[in-house]
PDB file of N, CA and C in Angstrom:
ATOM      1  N   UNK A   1     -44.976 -29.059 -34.520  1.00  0.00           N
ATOM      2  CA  UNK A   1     -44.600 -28.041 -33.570  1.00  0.00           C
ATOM      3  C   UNK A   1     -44.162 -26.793 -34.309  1.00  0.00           C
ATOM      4  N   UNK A   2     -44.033 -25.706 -33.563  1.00  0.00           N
ATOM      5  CA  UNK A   2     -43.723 -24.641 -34.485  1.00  0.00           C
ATOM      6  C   UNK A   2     -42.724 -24.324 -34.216  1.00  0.00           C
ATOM      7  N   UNK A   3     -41.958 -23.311 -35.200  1.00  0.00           N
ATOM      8  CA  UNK A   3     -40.488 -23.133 -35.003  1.00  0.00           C
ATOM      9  C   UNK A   3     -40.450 -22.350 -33.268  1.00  0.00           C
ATOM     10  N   UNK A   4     -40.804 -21.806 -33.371  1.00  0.00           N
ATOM     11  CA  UNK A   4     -40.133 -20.858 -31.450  1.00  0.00           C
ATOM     12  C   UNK A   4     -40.248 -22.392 -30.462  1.00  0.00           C
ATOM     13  N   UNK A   5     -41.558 -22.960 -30.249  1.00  0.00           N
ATOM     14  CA  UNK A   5     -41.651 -23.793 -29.779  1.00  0.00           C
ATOM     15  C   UNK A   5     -40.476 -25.368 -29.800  1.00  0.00           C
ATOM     16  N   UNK A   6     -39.895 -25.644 -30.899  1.00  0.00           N
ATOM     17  CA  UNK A   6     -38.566 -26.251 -30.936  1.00  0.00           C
ATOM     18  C   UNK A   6     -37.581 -25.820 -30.883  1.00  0.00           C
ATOM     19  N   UNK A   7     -37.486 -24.341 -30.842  1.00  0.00           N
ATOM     20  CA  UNK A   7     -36.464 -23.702 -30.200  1.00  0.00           C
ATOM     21  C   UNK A   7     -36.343 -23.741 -28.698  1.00  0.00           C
ATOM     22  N   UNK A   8     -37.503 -23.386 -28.112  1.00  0.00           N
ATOM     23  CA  UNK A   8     -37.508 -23.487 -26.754  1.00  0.00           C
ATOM     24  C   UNK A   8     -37.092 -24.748 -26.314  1.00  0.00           C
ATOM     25  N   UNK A   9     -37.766 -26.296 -26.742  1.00  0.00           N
ATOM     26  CA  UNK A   9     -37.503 -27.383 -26.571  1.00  0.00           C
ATOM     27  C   UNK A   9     -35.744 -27.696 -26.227  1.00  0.00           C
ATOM     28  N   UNK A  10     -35.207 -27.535 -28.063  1.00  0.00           N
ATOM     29  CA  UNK A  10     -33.412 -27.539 -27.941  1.00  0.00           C
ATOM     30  C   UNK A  10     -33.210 -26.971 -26.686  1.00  0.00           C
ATOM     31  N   UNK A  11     -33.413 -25.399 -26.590  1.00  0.00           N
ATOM     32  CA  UNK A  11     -32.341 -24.792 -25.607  1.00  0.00           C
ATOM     33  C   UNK A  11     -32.926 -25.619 -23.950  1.00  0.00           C
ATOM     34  N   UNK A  12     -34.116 -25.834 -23.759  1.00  0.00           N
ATOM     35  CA  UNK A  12     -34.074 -26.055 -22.776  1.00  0.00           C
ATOM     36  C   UNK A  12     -33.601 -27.567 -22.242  1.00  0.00           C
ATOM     37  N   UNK A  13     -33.549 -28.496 -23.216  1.00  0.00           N
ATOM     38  CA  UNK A  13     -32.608 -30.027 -23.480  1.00  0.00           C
ATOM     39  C   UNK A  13     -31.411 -29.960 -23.297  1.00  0.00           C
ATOM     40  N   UNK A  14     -31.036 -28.701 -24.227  1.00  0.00           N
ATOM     41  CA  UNK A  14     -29.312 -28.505 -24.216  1.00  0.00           C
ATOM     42  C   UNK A  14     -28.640 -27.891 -22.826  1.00  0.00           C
ATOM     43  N   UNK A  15     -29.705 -27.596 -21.680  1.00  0.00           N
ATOM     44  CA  UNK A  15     -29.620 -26.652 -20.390  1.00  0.00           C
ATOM     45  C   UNK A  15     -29.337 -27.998 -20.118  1.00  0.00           C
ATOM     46  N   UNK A  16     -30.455 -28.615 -19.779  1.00  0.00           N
ATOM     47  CA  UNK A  16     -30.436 -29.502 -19.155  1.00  0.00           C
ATOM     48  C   UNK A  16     -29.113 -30.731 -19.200  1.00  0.00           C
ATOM     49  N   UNK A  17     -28.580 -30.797 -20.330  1.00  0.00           N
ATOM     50  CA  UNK A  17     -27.244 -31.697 -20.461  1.00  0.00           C
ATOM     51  C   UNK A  17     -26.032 -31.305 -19.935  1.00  0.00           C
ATOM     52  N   UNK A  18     -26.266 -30.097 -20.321  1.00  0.00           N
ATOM     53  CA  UNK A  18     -24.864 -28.756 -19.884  1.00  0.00           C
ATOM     54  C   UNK A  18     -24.887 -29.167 -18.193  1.00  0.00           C
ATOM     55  N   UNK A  19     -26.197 -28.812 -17.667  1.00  0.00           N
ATOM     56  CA  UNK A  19     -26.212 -29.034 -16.339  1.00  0.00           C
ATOM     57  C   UNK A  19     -25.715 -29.819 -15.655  1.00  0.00           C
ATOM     58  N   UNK A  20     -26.405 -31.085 -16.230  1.00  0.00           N
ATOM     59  CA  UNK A  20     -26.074 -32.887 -15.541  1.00  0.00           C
ATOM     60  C   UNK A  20     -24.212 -33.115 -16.363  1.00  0.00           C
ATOM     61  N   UNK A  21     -23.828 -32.509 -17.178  1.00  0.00           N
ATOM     62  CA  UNK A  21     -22.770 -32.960 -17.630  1.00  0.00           C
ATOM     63  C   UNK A  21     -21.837 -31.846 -16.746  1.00  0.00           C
ATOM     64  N   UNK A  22     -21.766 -30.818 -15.799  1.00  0.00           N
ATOM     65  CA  UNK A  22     -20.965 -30.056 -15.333  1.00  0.00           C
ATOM     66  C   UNK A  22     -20.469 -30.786 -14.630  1.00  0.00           C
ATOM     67  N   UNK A  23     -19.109 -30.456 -14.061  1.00  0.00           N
ATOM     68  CA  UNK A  23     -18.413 -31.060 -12.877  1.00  0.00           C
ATOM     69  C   UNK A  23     -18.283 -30.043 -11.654  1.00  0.00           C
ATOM     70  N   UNK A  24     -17.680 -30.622 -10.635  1.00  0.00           N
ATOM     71  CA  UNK A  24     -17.987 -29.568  -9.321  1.00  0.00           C
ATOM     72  C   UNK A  24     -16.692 -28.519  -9.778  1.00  0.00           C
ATOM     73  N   UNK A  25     -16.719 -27.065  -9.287  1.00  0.00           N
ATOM     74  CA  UNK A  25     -15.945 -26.463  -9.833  1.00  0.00           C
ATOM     75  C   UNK A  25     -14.936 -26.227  -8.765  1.00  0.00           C
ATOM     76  N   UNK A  26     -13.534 -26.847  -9.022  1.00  0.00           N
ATOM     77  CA  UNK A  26     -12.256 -26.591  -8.507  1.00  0.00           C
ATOM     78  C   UNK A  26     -11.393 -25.356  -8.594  1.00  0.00           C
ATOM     79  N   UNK A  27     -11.601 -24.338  -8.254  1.00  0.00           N
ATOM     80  CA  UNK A  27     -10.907 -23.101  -8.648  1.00  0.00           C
ATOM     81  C   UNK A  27      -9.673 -23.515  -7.402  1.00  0.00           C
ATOM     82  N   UNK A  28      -8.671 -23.361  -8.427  1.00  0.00           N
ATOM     83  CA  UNK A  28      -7.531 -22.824  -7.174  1.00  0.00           C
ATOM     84  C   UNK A  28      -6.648 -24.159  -6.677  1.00  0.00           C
ATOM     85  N   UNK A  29      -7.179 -25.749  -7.259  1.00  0.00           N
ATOM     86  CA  UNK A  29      -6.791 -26.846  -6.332  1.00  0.00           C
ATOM     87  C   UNK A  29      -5.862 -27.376  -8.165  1.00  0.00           C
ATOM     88  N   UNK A  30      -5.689 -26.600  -8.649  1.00  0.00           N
ATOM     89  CA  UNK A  30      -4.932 -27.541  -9.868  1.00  0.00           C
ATOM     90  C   UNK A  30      -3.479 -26.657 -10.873  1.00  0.00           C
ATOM     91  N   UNK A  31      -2.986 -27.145 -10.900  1.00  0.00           N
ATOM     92  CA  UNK A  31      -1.598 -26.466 -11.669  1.00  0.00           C
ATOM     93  C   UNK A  31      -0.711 -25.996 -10.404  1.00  0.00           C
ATOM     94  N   UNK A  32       0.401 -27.163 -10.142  1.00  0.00           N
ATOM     95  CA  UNK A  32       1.148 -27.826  -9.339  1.00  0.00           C
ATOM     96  C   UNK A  32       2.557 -27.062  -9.701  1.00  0.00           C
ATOM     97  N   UNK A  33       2.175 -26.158 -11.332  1.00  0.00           N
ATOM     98  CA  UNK A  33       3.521 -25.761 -11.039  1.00  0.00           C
ATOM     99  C   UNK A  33       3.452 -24.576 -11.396  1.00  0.00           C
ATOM    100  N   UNK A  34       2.730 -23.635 -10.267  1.00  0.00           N
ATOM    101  CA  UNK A  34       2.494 -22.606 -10.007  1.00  0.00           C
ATOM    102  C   UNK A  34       2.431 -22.451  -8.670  1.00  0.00           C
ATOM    103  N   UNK A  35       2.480 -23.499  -7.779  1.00  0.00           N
ATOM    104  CA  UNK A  35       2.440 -23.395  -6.452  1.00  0.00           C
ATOM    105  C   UNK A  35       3.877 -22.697  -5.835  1.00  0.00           C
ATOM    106  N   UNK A  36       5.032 -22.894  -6.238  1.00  0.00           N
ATOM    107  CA  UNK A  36       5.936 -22.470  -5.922  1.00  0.00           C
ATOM    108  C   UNK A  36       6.129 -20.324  -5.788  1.00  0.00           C
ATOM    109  N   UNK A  37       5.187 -19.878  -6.593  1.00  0.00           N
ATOM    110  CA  UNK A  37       4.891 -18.876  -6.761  1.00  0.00           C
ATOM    111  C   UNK A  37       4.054 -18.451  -6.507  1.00  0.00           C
ATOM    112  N   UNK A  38       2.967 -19.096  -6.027  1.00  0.00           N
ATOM    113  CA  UNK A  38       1.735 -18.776  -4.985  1.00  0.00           C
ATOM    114  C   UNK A  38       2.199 -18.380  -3.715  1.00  0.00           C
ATOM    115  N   UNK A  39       3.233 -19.799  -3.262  1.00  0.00           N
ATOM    116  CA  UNK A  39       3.669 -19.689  -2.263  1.00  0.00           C
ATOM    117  C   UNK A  39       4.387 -18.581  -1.571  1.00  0.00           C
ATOM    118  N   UNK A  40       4.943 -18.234  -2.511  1.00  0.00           N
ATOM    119  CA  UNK A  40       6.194 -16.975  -2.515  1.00  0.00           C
ATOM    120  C   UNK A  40       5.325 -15.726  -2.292  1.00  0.00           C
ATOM    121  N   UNK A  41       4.597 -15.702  -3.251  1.00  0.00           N
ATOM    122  CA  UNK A  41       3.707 -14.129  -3.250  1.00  0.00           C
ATOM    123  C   UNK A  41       2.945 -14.125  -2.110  1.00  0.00           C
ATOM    124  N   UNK A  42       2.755 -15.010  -1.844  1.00  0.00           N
ATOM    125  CA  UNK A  42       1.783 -15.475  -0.128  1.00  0.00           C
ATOM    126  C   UNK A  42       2.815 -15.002   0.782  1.00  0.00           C
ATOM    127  N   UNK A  43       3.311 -15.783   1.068  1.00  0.00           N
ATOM    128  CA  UNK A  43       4.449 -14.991   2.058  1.00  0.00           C
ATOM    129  C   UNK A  43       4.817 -13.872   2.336  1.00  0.00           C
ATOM    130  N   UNK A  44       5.225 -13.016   1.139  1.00  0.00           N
ATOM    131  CA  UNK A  44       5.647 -11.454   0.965  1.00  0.00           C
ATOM    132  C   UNK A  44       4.424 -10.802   1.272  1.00  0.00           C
ATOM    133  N   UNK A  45       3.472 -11.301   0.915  1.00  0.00           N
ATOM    134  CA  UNK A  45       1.715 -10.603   1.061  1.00  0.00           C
ATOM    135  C   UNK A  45       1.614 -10.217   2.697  1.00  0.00           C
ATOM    136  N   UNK A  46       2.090 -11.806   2.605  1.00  0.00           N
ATOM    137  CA  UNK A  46       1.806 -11.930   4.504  1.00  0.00           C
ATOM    138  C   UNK A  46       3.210 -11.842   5.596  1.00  0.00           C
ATOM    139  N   UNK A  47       3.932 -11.921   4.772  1.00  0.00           N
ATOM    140  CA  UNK A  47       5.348 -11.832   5.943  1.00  0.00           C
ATOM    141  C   UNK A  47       5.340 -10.552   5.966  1.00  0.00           C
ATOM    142  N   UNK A  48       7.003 -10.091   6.462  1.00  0.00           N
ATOM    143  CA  UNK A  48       7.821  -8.932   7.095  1.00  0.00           C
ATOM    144  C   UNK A  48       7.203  -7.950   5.767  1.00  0.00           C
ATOM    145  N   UNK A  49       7.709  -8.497   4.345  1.00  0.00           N
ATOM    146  CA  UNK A  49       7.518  -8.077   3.116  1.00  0.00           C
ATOM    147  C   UNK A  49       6.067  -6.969   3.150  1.00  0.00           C
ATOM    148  N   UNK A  50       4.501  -7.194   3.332  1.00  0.00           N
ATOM    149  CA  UNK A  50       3.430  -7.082   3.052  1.00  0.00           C
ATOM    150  C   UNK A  50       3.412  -6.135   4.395  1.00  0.00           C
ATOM    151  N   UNK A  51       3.569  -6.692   5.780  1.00  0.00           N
ATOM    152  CA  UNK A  51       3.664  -5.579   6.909  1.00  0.00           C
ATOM    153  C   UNK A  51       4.331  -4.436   6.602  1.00  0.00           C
ATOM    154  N   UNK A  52       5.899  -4.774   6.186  1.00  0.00           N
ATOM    155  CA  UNK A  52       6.128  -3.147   5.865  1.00  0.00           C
ATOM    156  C   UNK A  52       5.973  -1.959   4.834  1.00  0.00           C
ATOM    157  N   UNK A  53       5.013  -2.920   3.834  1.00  0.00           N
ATOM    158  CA  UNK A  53       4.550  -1.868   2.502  1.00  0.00           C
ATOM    159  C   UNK A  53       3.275  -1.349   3.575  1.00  0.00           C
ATOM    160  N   UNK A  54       2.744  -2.136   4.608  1.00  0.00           N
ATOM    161  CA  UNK A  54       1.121  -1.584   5.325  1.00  0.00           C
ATOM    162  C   UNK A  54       1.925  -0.326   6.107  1.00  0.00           C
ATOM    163  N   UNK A  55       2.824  -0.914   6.934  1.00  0.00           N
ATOM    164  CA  UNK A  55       3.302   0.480   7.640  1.00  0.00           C
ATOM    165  C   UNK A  55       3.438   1.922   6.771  1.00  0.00           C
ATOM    166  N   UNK A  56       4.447   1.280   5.839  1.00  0.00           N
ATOM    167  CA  UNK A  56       4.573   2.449   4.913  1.00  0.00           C
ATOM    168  C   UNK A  56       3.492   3.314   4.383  1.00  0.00           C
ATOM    169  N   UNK A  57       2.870   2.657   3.992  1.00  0.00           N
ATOM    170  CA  UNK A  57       1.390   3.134   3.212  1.00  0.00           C
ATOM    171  C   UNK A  57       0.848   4.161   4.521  1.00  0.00           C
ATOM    172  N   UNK A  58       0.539   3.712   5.777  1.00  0.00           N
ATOM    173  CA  UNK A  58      -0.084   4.405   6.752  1.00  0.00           C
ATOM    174  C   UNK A  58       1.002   5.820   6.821  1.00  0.00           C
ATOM    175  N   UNK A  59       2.491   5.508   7.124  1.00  0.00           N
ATOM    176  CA  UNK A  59       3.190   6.645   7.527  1.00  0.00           C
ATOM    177  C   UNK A  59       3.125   7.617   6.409  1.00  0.00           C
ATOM    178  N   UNK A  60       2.943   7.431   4.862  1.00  0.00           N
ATOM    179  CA  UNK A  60       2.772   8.294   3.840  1.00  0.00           C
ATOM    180  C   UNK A  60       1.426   8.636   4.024  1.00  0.00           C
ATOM    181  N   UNK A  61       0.721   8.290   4.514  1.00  0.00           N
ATOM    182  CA  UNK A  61      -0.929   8.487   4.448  1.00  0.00           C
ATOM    183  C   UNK A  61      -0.721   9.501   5.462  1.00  0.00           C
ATOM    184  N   UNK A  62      -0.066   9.069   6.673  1.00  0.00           N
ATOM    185  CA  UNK A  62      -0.048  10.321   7.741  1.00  0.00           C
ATOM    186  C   UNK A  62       0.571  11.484   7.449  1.00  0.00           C
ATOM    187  N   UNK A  63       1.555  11.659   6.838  1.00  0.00           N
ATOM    188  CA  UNK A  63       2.398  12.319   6.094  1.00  0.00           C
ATOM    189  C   UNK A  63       1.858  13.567   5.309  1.00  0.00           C
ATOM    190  N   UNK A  64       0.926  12.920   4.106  1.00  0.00           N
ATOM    191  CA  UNK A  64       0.503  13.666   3.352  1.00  0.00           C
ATOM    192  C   UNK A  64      -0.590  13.944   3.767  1.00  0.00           C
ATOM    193  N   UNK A  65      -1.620  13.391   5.397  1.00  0.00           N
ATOM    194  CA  UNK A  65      -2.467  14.113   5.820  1.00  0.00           C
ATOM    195  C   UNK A  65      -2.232  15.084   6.691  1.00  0.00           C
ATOM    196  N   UNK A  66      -1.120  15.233   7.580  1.00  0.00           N
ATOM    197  CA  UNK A  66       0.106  16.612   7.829  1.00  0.00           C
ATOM    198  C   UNK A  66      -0.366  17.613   7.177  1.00  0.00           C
ATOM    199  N   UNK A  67       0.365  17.014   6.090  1.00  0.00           N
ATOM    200  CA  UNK A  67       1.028  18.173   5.134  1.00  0.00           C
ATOM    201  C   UNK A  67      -0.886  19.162   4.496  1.00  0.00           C
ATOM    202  N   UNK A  68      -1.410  18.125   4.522  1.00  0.00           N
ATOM    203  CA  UNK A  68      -2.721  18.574   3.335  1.00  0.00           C
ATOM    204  C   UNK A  68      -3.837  19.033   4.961  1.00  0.00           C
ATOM    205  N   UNK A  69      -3.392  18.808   6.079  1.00  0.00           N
ATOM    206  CA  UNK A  69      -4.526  19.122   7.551  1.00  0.00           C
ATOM    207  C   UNK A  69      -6.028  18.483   7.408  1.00  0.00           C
ATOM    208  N   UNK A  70      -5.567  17.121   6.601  1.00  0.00           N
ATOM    209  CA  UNK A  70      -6.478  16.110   6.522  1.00  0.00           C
ATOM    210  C   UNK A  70      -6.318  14.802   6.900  1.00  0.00           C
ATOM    211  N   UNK A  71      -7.417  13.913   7.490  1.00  0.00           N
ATOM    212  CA  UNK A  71      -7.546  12.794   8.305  1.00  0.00           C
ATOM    213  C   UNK A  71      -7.205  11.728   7.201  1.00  0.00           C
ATOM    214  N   UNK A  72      -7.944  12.057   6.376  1.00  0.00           N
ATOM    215  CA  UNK A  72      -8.497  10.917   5.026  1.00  0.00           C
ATOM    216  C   UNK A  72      -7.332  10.443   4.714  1.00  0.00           C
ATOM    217  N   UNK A  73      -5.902  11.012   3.900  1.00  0.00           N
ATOM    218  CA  UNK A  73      -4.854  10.345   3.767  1.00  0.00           C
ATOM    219  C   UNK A  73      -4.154   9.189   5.217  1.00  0.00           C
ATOM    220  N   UNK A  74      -4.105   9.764   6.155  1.00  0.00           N
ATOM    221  CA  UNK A  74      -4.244   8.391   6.817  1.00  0.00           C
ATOM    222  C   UNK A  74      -4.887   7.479   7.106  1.00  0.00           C
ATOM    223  N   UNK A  75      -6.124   7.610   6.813  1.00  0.00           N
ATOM    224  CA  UNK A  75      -7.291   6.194   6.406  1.00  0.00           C
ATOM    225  C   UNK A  75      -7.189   5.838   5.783  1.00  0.00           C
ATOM    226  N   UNK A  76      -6.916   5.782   4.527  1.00  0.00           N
ATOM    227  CA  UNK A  76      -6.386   5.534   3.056  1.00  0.00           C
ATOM    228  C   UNK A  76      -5.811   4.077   3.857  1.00  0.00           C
ATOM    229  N   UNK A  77      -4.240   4.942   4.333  1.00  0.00           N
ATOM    230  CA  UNK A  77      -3.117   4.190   4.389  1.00  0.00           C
ATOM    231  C   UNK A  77      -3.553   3.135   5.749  1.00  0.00           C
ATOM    232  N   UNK A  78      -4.624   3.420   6.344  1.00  0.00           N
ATOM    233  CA  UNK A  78      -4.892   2.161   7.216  1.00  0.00           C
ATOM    234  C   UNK A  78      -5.873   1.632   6.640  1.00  0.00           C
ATOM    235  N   UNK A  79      -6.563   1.893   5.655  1.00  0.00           N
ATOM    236  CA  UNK A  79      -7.329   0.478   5.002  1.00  0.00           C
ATOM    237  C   UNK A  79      -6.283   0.002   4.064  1.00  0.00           C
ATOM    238  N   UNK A  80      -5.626   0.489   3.636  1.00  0.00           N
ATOM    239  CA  UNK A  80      -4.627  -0.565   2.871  1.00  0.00           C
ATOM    240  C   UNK A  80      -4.077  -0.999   3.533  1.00  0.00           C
ATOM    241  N   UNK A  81      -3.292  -0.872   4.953  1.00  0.00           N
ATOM    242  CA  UNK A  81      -2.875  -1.800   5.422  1.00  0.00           C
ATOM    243  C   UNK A  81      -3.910  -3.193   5.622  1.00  0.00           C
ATOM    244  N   UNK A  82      -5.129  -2.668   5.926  1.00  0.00           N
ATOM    245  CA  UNK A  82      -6.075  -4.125   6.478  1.00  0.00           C
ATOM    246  C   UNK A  82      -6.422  -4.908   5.108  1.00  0.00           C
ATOM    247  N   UNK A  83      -6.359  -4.557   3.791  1.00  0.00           N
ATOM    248  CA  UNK A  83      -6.125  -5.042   2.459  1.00  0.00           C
ATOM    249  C   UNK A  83      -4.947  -5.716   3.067  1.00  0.00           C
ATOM    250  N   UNK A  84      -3.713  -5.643   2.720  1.00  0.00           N
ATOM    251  CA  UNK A  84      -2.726  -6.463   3.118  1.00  0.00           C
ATOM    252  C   UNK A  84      -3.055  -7.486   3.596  1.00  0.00           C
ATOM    253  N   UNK A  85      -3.211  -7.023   5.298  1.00  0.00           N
ATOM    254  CA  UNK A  85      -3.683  -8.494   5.777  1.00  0.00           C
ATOM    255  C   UNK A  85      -4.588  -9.287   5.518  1.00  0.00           C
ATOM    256  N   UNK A  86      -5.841  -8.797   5.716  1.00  0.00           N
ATOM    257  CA  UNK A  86      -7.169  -9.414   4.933  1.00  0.00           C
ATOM    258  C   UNK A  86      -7.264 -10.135   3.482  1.00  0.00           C
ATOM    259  N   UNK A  87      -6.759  -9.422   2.770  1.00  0.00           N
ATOM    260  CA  UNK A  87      -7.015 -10.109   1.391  1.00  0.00           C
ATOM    261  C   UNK A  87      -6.451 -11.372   0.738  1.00  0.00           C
ATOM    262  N   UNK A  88      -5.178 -11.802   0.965  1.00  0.00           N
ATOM    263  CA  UNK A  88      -4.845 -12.870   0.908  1.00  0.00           C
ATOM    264  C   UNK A  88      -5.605 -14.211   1.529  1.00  0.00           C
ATOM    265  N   UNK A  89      -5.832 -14.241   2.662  1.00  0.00           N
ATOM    266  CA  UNK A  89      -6.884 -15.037   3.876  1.00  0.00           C
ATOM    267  C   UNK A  89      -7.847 -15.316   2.446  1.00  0.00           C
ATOM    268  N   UNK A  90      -8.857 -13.568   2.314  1.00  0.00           N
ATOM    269  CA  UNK A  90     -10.068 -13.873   1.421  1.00  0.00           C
ATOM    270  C   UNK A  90     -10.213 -14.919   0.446  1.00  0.00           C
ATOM    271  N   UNK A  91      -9.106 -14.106  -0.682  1.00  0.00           N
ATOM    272  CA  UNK A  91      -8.787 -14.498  -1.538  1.00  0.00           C
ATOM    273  C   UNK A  91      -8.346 -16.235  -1.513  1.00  0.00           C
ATOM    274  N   UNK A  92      -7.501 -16.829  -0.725  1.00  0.00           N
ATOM    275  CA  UNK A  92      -7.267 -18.122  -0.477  1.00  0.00           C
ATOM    276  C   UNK A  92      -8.336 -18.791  -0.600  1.00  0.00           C
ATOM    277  N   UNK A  93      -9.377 -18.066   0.303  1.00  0.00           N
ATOM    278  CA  UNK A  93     -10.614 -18.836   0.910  1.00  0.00           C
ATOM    279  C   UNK A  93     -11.526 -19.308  -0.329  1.00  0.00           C
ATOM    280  N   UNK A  94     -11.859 -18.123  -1.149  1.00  0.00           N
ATOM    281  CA  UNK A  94     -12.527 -17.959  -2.827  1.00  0.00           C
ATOM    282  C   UNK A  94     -11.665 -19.120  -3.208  1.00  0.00           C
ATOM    283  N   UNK A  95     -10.492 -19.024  -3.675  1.00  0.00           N
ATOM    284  CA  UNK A  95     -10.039 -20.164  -4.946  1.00  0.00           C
ATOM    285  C   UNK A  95     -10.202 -21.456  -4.347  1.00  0.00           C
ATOM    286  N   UNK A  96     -10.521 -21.587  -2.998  1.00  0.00           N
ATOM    287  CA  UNK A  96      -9.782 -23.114  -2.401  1.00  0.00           C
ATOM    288  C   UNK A  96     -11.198 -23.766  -2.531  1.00  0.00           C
ATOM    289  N   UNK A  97     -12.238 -22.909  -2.294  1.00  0.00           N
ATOM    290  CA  UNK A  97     -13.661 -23.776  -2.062  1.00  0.00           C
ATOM    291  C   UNK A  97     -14.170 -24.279  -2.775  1.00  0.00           C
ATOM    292  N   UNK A  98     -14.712 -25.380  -2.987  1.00  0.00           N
ATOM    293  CA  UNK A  98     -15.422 -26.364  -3.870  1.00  0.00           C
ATOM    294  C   UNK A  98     -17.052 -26.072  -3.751  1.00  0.00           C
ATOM    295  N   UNK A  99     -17.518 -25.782  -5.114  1.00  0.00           N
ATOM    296  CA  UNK A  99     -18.483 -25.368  -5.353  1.00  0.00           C
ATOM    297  C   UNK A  99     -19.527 -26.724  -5.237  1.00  0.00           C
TER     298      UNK A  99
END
């Protein structure tokens, strides 16, 4: 055989092991002692905490679209509020699923 040709062979053997030897991928379901701080940042994301950085964000957005006789700073501050809510949910959803 010629050299490229046993090259191709290896890599495509060594695919193939890599493959059958993977495991299903667990993102997000392991290290038990980090949950206590998941938990926490979850909450603030999503409690009183995360609502009133969204309010805020909108009333500075309105604020400085006042001040500047532009819309855009308060869109700003209402898509970051829907970041707030939204992204945590997302984000949960990504690490928790089993591939």
């Amino acid at each position: 055989m010629s050299k490229s040709r046993s090259t191709a062979a290896l890599s495509t053997a060594l695919a193939l092991v890599l493959t059958l030897a993977a495991g299903s991928a667990l993102a997000g379901t392991t290290g038990a002692e980090f949950q206590t701080m998941y938990t926490t940042l979850l909450n603030w994301a999503t409690g009183f905490l995360g609502k009133s950085i969204a309010i805020a964000a909108f009333i500075l957005g309105a604020g400085i679209g006042i001040a500047r006789s532009s819309p855009i700073p308060a869109l700003v501050g209402v898509v970051f509020a829907l970041f707030m809510v939204y992204v945590p949910t997302i984000i949960d959803t990504i690490m928790t699923s089993v591939i």
